[in-house]
C-alpha atoms as a PDB file:
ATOM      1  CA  UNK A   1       0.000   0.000   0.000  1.00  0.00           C
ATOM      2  CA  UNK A   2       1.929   3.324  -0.982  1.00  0.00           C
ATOM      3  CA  UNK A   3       1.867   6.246   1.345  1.00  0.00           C
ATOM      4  CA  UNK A   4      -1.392   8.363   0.333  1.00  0.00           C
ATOM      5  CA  UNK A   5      -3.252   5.393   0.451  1.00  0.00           C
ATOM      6  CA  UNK A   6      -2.218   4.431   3.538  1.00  0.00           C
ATOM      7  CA  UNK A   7      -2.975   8.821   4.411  1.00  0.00           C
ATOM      8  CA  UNK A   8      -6.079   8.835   3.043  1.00  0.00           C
ATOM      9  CA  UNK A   9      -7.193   5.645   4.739  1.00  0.00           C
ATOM     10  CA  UNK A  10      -6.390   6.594   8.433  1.00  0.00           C
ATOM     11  CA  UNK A  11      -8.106  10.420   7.764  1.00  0.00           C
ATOM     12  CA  UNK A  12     -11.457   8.580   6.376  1.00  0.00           C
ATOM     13  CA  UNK A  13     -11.196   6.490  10.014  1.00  0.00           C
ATOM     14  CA  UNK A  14     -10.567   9.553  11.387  1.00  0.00           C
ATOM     15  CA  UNK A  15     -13.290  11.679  10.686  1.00  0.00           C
ATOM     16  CA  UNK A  16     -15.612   8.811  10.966  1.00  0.00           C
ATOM     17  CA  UNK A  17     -14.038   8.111  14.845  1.00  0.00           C
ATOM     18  CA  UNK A  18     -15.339  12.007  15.161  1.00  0.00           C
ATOM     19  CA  UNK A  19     -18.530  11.698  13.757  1.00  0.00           C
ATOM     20  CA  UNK A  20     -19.998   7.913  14.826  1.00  0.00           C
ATOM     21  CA  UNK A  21     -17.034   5.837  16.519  1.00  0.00           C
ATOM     22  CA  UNK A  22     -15.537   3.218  15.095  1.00  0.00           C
ATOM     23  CA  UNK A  23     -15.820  -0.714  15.086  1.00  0.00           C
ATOM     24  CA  UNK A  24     -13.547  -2.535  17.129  1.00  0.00           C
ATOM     25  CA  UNK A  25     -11.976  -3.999  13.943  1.00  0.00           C
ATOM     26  CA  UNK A  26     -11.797  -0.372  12.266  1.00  0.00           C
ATOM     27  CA  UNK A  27      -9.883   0.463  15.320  1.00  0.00           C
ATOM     28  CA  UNK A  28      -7.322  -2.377  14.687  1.00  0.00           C
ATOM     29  CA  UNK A  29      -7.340  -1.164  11.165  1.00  0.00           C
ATOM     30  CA  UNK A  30      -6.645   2.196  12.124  1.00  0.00           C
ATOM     31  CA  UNK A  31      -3.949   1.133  14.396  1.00  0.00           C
ATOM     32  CA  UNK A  32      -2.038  -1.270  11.670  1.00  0.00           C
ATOM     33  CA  UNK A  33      -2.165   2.077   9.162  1.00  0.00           C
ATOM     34  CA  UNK A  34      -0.550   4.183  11.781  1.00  0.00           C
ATOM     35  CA  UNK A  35       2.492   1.251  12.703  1.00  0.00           C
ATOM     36  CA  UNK A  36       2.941   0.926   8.736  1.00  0.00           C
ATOM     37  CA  UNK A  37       2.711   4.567   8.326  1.00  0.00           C
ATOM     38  CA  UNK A  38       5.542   5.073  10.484  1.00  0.00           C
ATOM     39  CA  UNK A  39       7.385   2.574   9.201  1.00  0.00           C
ATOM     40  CA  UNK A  40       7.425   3.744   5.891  1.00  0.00           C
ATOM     41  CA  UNK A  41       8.291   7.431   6.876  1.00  0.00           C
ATOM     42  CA  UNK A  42      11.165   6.458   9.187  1.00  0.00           C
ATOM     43  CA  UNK A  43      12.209   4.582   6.255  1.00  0.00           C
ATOM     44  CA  UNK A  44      12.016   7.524   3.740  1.00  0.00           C
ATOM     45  CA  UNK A  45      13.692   9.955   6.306  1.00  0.00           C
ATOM     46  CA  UNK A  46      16.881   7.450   7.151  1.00  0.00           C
ATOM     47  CA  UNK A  47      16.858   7.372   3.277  1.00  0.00           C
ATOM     48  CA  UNK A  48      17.033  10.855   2.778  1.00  0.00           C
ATOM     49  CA  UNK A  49      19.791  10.863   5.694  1.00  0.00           C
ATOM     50  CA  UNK A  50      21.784   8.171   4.201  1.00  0.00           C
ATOM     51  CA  UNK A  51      22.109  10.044   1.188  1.00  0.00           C
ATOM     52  CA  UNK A  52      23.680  13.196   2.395  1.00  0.00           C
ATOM     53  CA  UNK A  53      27.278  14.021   0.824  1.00  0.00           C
ATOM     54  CA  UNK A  54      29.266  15.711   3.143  1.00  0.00           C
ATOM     55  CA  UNK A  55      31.529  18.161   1.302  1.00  0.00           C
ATOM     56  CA  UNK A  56      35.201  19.266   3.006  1.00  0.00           C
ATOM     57  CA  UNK A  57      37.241  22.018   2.222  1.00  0.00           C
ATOM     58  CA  UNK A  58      39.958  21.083  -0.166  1.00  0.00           C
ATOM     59  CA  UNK A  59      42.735  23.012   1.516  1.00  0.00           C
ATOM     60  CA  UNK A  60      43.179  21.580   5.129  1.00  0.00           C
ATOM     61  CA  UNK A  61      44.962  25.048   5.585  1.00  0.00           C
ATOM     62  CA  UNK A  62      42.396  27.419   5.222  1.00  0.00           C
ATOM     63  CA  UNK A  63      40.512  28.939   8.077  1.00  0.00           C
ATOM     64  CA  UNK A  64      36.639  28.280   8.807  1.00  0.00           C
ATOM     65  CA  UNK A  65      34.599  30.790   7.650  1.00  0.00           C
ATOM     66  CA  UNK A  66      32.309  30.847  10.217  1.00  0.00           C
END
């Protein structure tokens, strides 16, 4: 299931929670869409970490600018 899927899922259970409740088993859902959700976003943010260059000053020598 890709992301907005997944987004668009839990704010449908969400605005149904506010207006009626939910079932015991939309509850479960709800709760197995947030653990994925989070799993998938902690993925995609390590992934964005993971693929920062760091970039050093050629000459050792030279003073920080800041």
């Amino acid at each position: 299931m890709d992301m907005d899927k997944i987004i668009a899922r839990i704010n449908e259970l969400a605005r149904k929670n506010k207006t009626v409740g939910l079932t015991t088993a939309e509850q479960a859902e709800r709760a197995e869409l947030r653990t994925k959700y989070l799993a998938v976003f902690k993925s995609n943010f390590k992934q964005q970490l993971d693929s920062i260059k760091y970039v050093e000053d050629e000459d050792p020598d030279s003073k920080p600018l800041h």
